[in-house]
N, C-alpha and C. Protein backbone atom coordinates (compact mmCIF):
# COMPACT_ATOMS: atom_id res chain seq x y z
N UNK A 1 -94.53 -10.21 -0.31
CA UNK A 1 -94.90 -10.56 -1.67
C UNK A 1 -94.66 -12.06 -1.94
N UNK A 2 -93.62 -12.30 -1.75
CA UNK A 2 -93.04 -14.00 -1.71
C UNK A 2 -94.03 -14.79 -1.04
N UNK A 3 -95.04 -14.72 -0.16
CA UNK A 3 -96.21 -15.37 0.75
C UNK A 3 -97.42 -15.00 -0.79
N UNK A 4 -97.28 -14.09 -0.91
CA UNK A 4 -98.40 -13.96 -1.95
C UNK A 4 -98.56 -14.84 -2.91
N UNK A 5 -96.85 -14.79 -3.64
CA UNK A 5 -96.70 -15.63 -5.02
C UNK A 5 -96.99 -17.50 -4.13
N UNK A 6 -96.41 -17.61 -3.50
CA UNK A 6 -96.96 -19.04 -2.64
C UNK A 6 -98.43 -19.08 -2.60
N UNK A 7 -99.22 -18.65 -2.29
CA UNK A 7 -100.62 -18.57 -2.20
C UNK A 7 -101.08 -18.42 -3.24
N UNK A 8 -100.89 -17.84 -4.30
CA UNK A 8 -101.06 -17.70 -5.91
C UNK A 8 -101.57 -19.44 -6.37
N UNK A 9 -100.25 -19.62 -6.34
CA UNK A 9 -99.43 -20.86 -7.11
C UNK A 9 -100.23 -21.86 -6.44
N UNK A 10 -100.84 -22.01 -5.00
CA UNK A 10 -100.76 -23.05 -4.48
C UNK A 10 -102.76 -23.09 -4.61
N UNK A 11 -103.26 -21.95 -4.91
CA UNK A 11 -104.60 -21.93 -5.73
C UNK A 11 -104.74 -22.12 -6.88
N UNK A 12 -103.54 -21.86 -7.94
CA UNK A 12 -103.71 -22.29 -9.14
C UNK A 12 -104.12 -23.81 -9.12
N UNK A 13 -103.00 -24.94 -8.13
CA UNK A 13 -102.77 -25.98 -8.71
C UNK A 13 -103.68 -26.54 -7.76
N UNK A 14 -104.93 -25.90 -6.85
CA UNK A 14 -105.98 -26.20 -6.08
C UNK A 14 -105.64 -27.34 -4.78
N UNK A 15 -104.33 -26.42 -3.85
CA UNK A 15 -103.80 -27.40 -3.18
C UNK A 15 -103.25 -26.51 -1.83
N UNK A 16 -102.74 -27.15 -0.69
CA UNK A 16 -102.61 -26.38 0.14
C UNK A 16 -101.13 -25.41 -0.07
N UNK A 17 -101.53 -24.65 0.05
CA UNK A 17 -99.60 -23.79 0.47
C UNK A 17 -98.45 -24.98 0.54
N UNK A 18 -98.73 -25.60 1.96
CA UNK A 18 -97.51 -26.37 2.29
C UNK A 18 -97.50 -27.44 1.68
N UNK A 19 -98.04 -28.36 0.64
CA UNK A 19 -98.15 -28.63 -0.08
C UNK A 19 -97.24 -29.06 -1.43
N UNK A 20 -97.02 -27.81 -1.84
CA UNK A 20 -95.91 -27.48 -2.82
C UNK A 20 -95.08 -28.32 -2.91
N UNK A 21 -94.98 -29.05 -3.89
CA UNK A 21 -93.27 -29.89 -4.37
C UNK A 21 -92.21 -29.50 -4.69
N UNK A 22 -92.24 -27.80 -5.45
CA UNK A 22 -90.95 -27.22 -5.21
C UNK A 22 -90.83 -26.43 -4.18
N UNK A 23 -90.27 -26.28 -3.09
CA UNK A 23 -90.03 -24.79 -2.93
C UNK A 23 -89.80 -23.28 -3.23
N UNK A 24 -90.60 -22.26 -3.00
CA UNK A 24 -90.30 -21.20 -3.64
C UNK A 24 -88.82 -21.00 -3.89
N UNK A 25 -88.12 -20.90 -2.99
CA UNK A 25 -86.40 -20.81 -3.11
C UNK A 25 -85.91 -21.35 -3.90
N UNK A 26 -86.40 -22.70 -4.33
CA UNK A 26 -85.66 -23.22 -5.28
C UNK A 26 -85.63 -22.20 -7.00
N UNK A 27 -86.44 -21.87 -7.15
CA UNK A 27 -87.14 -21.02 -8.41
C UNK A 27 -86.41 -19.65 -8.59
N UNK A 28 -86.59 -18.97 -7.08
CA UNK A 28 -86.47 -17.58 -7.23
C UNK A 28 -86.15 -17.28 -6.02
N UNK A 29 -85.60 -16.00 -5.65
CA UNK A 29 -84.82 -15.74 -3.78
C UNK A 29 -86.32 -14.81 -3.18
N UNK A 30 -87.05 -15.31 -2.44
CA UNK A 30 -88.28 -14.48 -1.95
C UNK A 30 -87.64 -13.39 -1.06
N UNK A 31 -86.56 -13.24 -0.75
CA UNK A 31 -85.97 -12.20 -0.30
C UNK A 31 -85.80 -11.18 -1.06
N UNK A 32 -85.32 -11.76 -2.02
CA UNK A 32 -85.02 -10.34 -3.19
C UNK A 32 -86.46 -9.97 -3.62
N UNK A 33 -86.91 -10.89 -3.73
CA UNK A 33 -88.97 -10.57 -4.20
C UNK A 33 -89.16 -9.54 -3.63
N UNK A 34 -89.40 -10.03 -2.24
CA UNK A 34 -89.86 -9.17 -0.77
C UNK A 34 -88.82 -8.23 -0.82
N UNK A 35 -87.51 -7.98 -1.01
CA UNK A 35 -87.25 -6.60 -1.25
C UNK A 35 -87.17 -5.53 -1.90
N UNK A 36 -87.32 -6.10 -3.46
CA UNK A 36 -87.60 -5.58 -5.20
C UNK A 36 -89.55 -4.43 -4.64
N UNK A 37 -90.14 -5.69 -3.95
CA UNK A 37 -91.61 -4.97 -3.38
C UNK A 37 -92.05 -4.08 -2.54
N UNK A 38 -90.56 -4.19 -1.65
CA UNK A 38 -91.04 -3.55 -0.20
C UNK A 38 -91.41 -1.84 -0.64
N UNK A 39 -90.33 -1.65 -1.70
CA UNK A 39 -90.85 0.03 -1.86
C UNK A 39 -91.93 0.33 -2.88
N UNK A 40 -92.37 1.41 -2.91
CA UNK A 40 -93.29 2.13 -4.57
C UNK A 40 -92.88 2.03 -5.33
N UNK A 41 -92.53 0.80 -6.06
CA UNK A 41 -91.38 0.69 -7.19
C UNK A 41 -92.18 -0.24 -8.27
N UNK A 42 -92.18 0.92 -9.79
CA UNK A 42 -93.06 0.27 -10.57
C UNK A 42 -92.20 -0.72 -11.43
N UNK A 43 -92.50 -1.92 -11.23
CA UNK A 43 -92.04 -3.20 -11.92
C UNK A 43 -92.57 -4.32 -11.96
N UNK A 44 -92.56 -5.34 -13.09
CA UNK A 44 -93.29 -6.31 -13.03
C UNK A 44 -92.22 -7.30 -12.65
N UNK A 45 -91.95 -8.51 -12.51
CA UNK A 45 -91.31 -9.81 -12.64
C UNK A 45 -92.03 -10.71 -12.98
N UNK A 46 -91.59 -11.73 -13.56
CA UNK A 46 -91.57 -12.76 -14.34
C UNK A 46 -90.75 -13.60 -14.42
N UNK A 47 -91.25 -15.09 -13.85
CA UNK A 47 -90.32 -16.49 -13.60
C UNK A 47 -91.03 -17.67 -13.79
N UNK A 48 -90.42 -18.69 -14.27
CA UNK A 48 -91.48 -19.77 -14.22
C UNK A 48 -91.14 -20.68 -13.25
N UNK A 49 -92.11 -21.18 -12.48
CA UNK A 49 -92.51 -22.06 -11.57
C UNK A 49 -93.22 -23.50 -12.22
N UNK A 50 -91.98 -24.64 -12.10
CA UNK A 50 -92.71 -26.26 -12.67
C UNK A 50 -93.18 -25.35 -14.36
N UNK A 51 -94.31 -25.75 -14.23
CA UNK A 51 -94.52 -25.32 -15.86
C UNK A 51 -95.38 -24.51 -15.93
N UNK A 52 -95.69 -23.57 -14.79
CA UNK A 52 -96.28 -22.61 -14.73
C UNK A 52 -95.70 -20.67 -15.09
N UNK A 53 -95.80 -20.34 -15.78
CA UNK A 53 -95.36 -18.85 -15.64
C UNK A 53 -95.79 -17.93 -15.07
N UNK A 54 -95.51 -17.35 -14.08
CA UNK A 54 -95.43 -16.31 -12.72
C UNK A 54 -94.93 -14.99 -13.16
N UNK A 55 -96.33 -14.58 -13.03
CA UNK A 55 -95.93 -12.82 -12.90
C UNK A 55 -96.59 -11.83 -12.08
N UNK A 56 -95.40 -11.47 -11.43
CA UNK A 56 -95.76 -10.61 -10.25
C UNK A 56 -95.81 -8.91 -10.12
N UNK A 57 -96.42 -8.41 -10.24
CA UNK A 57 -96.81 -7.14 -10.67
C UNK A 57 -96.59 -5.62 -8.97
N UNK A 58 -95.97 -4.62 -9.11
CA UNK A 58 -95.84 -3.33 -7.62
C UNK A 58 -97.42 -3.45 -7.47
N UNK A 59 -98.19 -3.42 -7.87
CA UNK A 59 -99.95 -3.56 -6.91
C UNK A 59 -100.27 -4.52 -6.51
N UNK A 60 -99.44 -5.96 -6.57
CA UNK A 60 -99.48 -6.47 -5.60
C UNK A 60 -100.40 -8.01 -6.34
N UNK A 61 -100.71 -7.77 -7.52
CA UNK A 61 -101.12 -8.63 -8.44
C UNK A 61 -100.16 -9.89 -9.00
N UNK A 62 -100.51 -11.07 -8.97
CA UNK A 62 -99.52 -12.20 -9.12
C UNK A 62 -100.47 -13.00 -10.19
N UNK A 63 -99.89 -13.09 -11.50
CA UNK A 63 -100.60 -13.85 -12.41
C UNK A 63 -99.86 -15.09 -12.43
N UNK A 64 -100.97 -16.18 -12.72
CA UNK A 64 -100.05 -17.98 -12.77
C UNK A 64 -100.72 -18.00 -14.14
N UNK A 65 -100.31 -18.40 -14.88
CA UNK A 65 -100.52 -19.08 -16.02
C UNK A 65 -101.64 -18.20 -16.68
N UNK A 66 -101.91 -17.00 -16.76
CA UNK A 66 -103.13 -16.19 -16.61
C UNK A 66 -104.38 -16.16 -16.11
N UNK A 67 -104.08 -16.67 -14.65
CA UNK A 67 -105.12 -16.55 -13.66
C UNK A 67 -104.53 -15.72 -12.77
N UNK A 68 -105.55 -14.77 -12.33
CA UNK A 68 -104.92 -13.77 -11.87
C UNK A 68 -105.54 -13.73 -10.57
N UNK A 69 -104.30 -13.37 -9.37
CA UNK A 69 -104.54 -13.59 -7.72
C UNK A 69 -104.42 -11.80 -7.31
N UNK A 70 -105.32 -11.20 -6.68
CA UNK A 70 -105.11 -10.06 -6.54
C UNK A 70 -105.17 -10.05 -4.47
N UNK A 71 -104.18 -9.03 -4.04
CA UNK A 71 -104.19 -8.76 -2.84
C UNK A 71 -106.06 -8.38 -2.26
């Protein structure tokens, strides 16, 4: 999921992945992401990234600023 929200973010701001000036880590633990996701577990999250707001949805849906990135 944490690769997802990176790929999200890094189409919002029309730029490559590696790219990025923050690091995901810095923001939020993509470990805990990637493990909050790994199961059938209905929950959304919500964090902001720079001045973007990030929400990451169990189907796998990652909204930036209300543009929405679907698997």
């Amino acid at each position: 999921m944490s690769m997802r929200v990176i790929d999200a973010i890094a189409a919002e701001l029309d730029i490559d992945p590696l790219e990025l000036d923050t690091p995901l880590f810095e923001v939020i633990n993509p470990e805990a992401l990637d493990r909050l996701f790994r199961d059938d577990v209905d929950c959304t999250v919500s964090f902001a990234y720079d001045d973007y707001e990030v929400t990451v949805s169990n189907d796998g849906t990652v909204t930036v600023d209300g543009s929405t990135y679907r698997p």
